[in-house]
Protein backbone atom coordinates (compact mmCIF):
# COMPACT_ATOMS: atom_id res chain seq x y z
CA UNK A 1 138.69 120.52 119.66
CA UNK A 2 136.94 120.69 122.96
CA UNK A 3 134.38 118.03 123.55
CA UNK A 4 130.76 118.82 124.92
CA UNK A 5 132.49 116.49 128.27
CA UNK A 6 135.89 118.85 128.52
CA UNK A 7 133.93 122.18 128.69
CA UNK A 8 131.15 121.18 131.40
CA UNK A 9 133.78 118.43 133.02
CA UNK A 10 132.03 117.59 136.60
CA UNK A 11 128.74 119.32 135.64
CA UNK A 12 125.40 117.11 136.81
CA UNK A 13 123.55 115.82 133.56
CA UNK A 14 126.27 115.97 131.04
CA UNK A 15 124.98 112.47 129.70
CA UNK A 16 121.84 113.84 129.50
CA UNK A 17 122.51 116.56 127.77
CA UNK A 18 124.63 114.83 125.06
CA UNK A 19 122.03 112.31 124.65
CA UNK A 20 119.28 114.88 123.47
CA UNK A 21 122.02 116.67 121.54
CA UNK A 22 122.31 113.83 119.74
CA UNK A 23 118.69 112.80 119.16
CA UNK A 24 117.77 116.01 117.92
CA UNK A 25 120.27 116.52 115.58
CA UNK A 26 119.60 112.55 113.99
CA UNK A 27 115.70 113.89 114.11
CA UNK A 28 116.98 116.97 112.23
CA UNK A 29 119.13 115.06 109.83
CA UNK A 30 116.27 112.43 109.22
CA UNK A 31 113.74 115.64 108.26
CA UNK A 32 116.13 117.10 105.83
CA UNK A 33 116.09 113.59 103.87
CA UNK A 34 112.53 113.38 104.18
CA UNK A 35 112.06 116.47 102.73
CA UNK A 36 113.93 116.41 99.74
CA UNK A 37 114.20 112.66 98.96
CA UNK A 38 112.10 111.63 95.81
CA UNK A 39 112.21 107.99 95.86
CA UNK A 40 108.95 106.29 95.27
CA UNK A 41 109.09 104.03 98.23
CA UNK A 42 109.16 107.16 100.98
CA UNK A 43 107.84 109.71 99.19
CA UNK A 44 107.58 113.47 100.90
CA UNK A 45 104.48 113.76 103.01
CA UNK A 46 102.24 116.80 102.03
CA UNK A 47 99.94 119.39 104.61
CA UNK A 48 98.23 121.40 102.98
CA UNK A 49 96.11 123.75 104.65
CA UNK A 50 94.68 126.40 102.10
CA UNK A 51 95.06 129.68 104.50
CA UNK A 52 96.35 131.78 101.75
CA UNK A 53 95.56 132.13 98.19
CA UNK A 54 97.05 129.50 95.20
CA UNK A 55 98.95 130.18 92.13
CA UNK A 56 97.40 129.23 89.27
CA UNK A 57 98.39 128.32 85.47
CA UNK A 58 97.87 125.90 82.49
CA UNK A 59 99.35 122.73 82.69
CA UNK A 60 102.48 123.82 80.97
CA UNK A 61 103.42 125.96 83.83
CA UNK A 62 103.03 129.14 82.11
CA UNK A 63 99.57 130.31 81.07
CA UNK A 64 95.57 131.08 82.23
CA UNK A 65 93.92 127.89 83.29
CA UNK A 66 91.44 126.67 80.80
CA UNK A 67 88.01 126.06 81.73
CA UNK A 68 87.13 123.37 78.66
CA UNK A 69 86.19 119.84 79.32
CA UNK A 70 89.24 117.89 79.99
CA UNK A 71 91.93 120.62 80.49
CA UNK A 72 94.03 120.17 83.12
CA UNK A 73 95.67 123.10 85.35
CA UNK A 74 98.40 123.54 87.93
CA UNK A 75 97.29 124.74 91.54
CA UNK A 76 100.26 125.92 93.61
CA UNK A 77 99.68 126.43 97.34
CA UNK A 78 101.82 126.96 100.39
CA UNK A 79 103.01 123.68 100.98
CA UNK A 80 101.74 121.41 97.66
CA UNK A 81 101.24 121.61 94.21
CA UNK A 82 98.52 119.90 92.66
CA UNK A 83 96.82 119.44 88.95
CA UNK A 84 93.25 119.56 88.62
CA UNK A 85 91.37 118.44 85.93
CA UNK A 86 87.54 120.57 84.40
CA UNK A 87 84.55 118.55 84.17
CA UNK A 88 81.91 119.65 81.90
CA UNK A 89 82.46 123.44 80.68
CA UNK A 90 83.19 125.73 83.59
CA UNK A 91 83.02 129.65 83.50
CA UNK A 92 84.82 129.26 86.50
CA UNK A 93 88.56 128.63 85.62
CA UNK A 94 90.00 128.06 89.00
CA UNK A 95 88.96 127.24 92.60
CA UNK A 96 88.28 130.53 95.19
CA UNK A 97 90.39 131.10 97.86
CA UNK A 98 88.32 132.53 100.63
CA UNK A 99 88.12 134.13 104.03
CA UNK A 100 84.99 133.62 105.37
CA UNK A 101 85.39 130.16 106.38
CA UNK A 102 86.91 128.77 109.77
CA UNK A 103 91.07 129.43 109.02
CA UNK A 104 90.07 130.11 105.72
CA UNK A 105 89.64 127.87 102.92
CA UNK A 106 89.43 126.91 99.03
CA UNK A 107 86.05 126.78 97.55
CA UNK A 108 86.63 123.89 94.42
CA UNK A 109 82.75 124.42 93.79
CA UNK A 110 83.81 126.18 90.24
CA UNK A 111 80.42 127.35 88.21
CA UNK A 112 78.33 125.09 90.29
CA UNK A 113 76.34 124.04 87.69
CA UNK A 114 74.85 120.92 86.64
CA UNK A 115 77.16 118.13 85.35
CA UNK A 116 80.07 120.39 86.43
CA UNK A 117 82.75 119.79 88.49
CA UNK A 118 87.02 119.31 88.95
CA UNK A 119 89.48 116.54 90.27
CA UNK A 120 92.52 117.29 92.19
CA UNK A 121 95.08 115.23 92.08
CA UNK A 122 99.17 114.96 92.71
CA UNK A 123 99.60 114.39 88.58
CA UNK A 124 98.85 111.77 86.44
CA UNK A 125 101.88 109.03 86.47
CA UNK A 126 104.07 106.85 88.43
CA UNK A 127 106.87 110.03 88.97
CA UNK A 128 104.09 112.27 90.49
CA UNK A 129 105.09 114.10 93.64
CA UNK A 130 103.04 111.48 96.01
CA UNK A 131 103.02 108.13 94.87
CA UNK A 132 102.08 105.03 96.96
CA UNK A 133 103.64 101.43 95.39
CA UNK A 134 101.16 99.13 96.62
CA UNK A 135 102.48 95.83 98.09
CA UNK A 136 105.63 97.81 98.63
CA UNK A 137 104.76 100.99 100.29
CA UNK A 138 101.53 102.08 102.37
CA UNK A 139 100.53 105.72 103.77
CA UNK A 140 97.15 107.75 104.08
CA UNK A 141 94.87 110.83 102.17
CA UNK A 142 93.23 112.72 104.63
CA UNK A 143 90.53 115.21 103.90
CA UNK A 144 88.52 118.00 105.79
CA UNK A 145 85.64 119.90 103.41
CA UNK A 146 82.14 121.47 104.37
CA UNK A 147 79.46 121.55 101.81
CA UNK A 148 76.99 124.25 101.12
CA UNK A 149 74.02 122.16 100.10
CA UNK A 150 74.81 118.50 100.21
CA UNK A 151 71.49 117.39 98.02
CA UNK A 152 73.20 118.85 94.92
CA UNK A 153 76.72 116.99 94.65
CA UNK A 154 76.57 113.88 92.74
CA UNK A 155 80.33 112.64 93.69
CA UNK A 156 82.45 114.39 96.71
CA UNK A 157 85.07 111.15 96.72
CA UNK A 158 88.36 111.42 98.59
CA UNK A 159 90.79 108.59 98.12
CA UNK A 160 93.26 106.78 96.24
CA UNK A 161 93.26 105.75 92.37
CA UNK A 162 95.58 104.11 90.03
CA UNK A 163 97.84 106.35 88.75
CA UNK A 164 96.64 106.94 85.13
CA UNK A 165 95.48 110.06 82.90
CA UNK A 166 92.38 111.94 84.20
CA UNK A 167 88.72 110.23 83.30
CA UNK A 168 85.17 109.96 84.98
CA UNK A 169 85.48 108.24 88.57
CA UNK A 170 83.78 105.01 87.06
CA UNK A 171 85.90 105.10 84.26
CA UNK A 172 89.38 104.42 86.30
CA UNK A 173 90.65 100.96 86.13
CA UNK A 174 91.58 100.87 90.24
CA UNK A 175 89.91 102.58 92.49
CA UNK A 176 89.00 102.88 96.36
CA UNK A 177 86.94 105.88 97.76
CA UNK A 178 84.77 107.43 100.72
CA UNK A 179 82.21 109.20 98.57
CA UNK A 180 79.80 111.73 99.58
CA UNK A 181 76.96 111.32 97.33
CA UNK A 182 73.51 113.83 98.11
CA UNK A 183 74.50 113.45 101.91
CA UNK A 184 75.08 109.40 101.71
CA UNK A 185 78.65 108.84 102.39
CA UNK A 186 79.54 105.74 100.76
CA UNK A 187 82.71 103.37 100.17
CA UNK A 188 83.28 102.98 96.02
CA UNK A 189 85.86 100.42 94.45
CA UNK A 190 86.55 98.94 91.67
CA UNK A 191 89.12 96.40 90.91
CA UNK A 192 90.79 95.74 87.67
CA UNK A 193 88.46 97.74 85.57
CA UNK A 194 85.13 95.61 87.11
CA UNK A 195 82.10 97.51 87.72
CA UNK A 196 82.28 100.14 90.33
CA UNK A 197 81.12 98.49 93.98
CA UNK A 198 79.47 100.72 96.67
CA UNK A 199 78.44 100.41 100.11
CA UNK A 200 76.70 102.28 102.60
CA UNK A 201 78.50 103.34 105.49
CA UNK A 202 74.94 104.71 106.68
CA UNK A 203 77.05 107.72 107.96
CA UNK A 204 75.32 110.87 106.77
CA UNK A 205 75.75 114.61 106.24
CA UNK A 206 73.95 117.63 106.52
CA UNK A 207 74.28 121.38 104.71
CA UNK A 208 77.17 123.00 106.20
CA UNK A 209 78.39 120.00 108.49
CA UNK A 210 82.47 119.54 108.23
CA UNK A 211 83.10 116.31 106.97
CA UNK A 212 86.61 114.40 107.21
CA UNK A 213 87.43 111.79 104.99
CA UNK A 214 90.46 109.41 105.66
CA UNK A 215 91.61 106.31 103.30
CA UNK A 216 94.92 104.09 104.26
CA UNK A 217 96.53 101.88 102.26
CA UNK A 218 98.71 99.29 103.56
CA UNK A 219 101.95 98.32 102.85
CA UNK A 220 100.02 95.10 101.69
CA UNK A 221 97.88 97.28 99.58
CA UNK A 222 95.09 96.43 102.26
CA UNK A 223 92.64 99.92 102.68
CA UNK A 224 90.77 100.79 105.23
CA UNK A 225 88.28 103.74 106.25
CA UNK A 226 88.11 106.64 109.00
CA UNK A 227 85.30 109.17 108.33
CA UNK A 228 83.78 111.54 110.87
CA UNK A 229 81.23 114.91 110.47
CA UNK A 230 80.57 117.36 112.96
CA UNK A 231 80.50 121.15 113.26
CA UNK A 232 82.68 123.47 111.35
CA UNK A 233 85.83 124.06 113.40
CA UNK A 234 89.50 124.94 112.80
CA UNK A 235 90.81 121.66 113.94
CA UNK A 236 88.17 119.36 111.90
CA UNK A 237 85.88 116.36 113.01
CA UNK A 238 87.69 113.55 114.55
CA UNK A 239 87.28 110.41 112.35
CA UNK A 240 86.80 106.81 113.16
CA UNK A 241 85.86 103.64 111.08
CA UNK A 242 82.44 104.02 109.84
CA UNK A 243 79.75 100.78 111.05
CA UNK A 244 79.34 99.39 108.29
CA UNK A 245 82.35 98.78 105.53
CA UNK A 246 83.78 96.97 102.62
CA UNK A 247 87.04 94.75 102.01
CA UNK A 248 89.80 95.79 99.58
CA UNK A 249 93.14 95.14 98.32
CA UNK A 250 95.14 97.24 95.52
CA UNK A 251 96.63 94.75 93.30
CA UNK A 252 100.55 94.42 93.97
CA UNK A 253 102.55 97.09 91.92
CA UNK A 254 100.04 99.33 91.12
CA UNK A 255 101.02 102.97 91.41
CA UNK A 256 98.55 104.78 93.59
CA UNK A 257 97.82 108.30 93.47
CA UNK A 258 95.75 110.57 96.36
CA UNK A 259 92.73 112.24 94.19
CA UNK A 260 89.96 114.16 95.20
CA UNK A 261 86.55 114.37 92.84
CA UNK A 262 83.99 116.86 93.08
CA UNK A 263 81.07 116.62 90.46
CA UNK A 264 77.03 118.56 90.67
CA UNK A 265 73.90 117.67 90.17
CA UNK A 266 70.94 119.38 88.76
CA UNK A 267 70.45 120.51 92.58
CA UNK A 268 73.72 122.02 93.04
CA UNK A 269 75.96 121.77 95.81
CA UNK A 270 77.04 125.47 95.85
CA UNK A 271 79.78 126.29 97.37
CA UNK A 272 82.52 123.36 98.43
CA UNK A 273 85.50 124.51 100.49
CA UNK A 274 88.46 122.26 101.43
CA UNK A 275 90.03 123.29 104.58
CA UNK A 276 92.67 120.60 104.82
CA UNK A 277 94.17 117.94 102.47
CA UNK A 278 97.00 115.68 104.21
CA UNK A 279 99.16 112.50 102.80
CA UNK A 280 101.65 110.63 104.95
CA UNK A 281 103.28 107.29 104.41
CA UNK A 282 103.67 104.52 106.62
């Protein structure tokens, strides 16, 4: 079999040439096991973008989504799959797609009435499509979302949680959060079932402002916060560590799962449109 060296014998850059040969194809063989490897230490990455219109079902698979407190649904988009979970009673059974916004984007604001609202999440357990292992593996959640009026949301938290059957954001055991609360972005944890802790970031946001929302986790289970708001655009607010933030450390073993929780007030946040939801690991 002729070698890449026989057929351009004398020619200037052979090495060259074999040399990218060669680290593309290892870059192309390394993507492939990315992609469909399911291990829990390097789990898949997801992008998710929400440019065209999801799927939607029960959580069986087959089925209408139900709109009764505590049913959870299946979401199936482009590039992820997700289950979300109804708080309070919606009329609303699934999340909007929509056009109007910059590249489009999913309005999770539901019936937008008081005490209503949904969680997004990967699943529920350890063998969920995007798992973190903390101690053993680390990676990030990052979020972009605008808000129609900010006042009326009593939680808009993006972050990690471990991974256990849906329940009210104080009511998980292990938690750590950016939370948008009435335009106050705060940092929420709680540790071993303890009493939810919050702090300030004295970052704020306005009606209509984009906001992006980033937590990492560690391979230590060590997490740490980027947030950043600014007009809407297609490419989303660059984020940075806010001023003022809080230590915190997943306990070692704990299965962490990426979650997203959207709950009104008796103000109403109207409509809530995600534009981007991204997990990589580390």
């Amino acid at each position: 079999m002729a070698t890449i060296e026989t057929l351009f014998a004398g020619k200037t850059g052979i090495a060259s040439l074999r040399s990218q040969l060669s680290n593309y194809f290892n870059a192309k063989a390394l993507r492939n096991l990315e992609v469909n490897r399911g291990d829990l230490l390097y789990p898949p990455s997801i992008y998710e973008v929400f440019r065209e219109p999801p799927l939607f079902a029960a959580s069986v698979g087959t089925g209408d989504p139900g709109g009764t407190a505590g049913d959870e649904n299946l979401m199936l988009c482009n590039e992820t799959t997700w289950r979300y979970h109804i708080i309070g009673t919606q009329t609303a059974l699934k999340p909007v797609w929509t056009s109007t916004a910059i590249g489009g984007g999913l309005n999770i604001g539901m019936d937008q009435t008081d005490g209503d609202g949904v969680e997004f999440s990967t699943g529920v357990s350890a063998r969920a499509p995007f798992v973190l292992v903390s101690g053993t593996s680390g990676g990030y959640f990052e979020v972009d979302l605008t808000v129609q009026t900010v006042a009326g949301l009593e939680d808009m938290a993006v972050g990690w949680r471990k991974a256990s059957a849906f329940a009210a954001l104080d009511g998980y055991t292990d938690v750590a959060c950016l939370n948008m609360q009435a335009g106050d972005v705060k940092i929420e944890t709680i540790l071993n079932d303890a009493a939810t802790t919050t702090t300030d970031t004295t970052l704020n946001m306005t009606d209509g402002q984009q906001i992006r929302m980033r937590i990492d986790v560690s391979t230590a289970g060590v997490v740490t916060y980027s947030v950043g708001v600014d007009t809407t655009s297609i490419n989303g607010p660059a984020a940075s560590p806010p001023a003022t933030t809080a230590a915190f450390t997943f306990d070692s073993g704990d299965y962490l799962l990426p979650f997203i929780y959207m709950k009104h007030n008796s103000t109403v946040g109207g409509d809530v449109i995600l534009q981007k939801a991204e997990c990589g690991y580390f």
